[in-house]
Protein backbone atom coordinates (compact mmCIF):
# COMPACT_ATOMS: atom_id res chain seq x y z
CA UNK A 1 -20.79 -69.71 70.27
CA UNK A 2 -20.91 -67.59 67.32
CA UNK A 3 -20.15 -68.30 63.66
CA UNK A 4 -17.05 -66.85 62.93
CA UNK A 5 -18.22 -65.16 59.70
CA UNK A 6 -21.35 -63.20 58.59
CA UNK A 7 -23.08 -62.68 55.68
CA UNK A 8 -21.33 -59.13 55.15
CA UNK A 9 -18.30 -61.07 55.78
CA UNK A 10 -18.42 -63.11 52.67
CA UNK A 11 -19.69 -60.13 50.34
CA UNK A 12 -17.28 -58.09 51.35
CA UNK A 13 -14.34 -60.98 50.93
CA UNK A 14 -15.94 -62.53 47.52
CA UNK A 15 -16.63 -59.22 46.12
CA UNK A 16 -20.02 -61.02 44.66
CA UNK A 17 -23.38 -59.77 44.68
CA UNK A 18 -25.51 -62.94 45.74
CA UNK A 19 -29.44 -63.56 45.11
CA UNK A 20 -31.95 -63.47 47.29
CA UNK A 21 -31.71 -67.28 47.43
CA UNK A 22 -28.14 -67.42 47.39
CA UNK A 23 -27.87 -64.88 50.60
CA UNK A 24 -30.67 -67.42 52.62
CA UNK A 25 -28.18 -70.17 51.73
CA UNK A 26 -25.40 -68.23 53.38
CA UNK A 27 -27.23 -67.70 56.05
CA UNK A 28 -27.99 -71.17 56.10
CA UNK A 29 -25.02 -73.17 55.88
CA UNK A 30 -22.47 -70.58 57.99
CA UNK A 31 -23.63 -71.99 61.04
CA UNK A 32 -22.89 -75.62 59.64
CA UNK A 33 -19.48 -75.12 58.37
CA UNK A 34 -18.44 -73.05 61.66
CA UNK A 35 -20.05 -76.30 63.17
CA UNK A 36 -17.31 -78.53 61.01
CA UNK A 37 -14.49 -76.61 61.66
CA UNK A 38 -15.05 -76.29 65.50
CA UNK A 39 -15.95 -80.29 65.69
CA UNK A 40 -12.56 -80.97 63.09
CA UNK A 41 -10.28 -79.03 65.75
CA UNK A 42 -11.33 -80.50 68.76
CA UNK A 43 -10.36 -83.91 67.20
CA UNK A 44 -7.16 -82.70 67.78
CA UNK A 45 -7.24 -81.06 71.06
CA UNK A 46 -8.08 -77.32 69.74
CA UNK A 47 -10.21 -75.09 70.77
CA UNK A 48 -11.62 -72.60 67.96
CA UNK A 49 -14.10 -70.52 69.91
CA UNK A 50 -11.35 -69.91 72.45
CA UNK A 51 -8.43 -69.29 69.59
CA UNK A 52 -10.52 -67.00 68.34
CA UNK A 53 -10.09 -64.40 71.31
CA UNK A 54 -7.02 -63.89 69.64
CA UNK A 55 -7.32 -61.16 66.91
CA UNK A 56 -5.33 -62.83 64.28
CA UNK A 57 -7.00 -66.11 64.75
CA UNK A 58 -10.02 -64.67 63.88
CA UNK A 59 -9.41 -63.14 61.32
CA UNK A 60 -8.13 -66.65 60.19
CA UNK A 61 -11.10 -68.51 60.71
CA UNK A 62 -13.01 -65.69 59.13
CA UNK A 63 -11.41 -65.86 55.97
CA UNK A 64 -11.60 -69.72 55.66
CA UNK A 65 -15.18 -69.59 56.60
CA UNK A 66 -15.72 -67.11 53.90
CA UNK A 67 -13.57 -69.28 51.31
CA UNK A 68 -15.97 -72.51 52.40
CA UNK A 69 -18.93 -70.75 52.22
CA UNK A 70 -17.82 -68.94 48.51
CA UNK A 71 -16.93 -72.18 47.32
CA UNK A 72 -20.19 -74.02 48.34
CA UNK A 73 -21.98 -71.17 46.36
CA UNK A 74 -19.67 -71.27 43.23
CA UNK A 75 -20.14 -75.14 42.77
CA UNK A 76 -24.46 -74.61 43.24
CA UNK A 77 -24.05 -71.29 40.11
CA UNK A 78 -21.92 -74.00 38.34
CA UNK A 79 -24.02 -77.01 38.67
CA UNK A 80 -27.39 -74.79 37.46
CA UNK A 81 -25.57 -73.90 34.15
């Protein structure tokens, strides 16, 4: 299994230029929110890894990894300030 989103991924979706500390903490938690979604499908009956053979489905799950993972990183800029 393979996260469905890389680092590149998410700076090329967000735009953003991340920190040092901010790219180890994508690095980090991608593998943990692929985790969530794959565990939230199978509670009902899907199977991510496998939908994601489809071209459109991964691009799907790419783009909501990216939004989870730009969101995650957005709250931890706002909570320092």
């Amino acid at each position: 299994m393979s996260d469905f989103a890389t680092l590149t991924d998410v700076v090329a979706i967000s735009g953003a230029d991340y920190t040092s500390a901010e790219q180890d903490r994508i690095n980090t938690i991608l593998p943990l929110i692929c985790d969530t979604l794959r565990l939230e499908a199978n509670k009902v009956g899907k199977d991510l890894d496998e939908m994601a053979g489809d071209a459109s489905y991964a691009s799907v799950l790419k783009l909501v990894t990216c939004d989870v993972v730009i969101r995650a990183i957005l709250a931890d800029r706002k909570s320092v300030v």
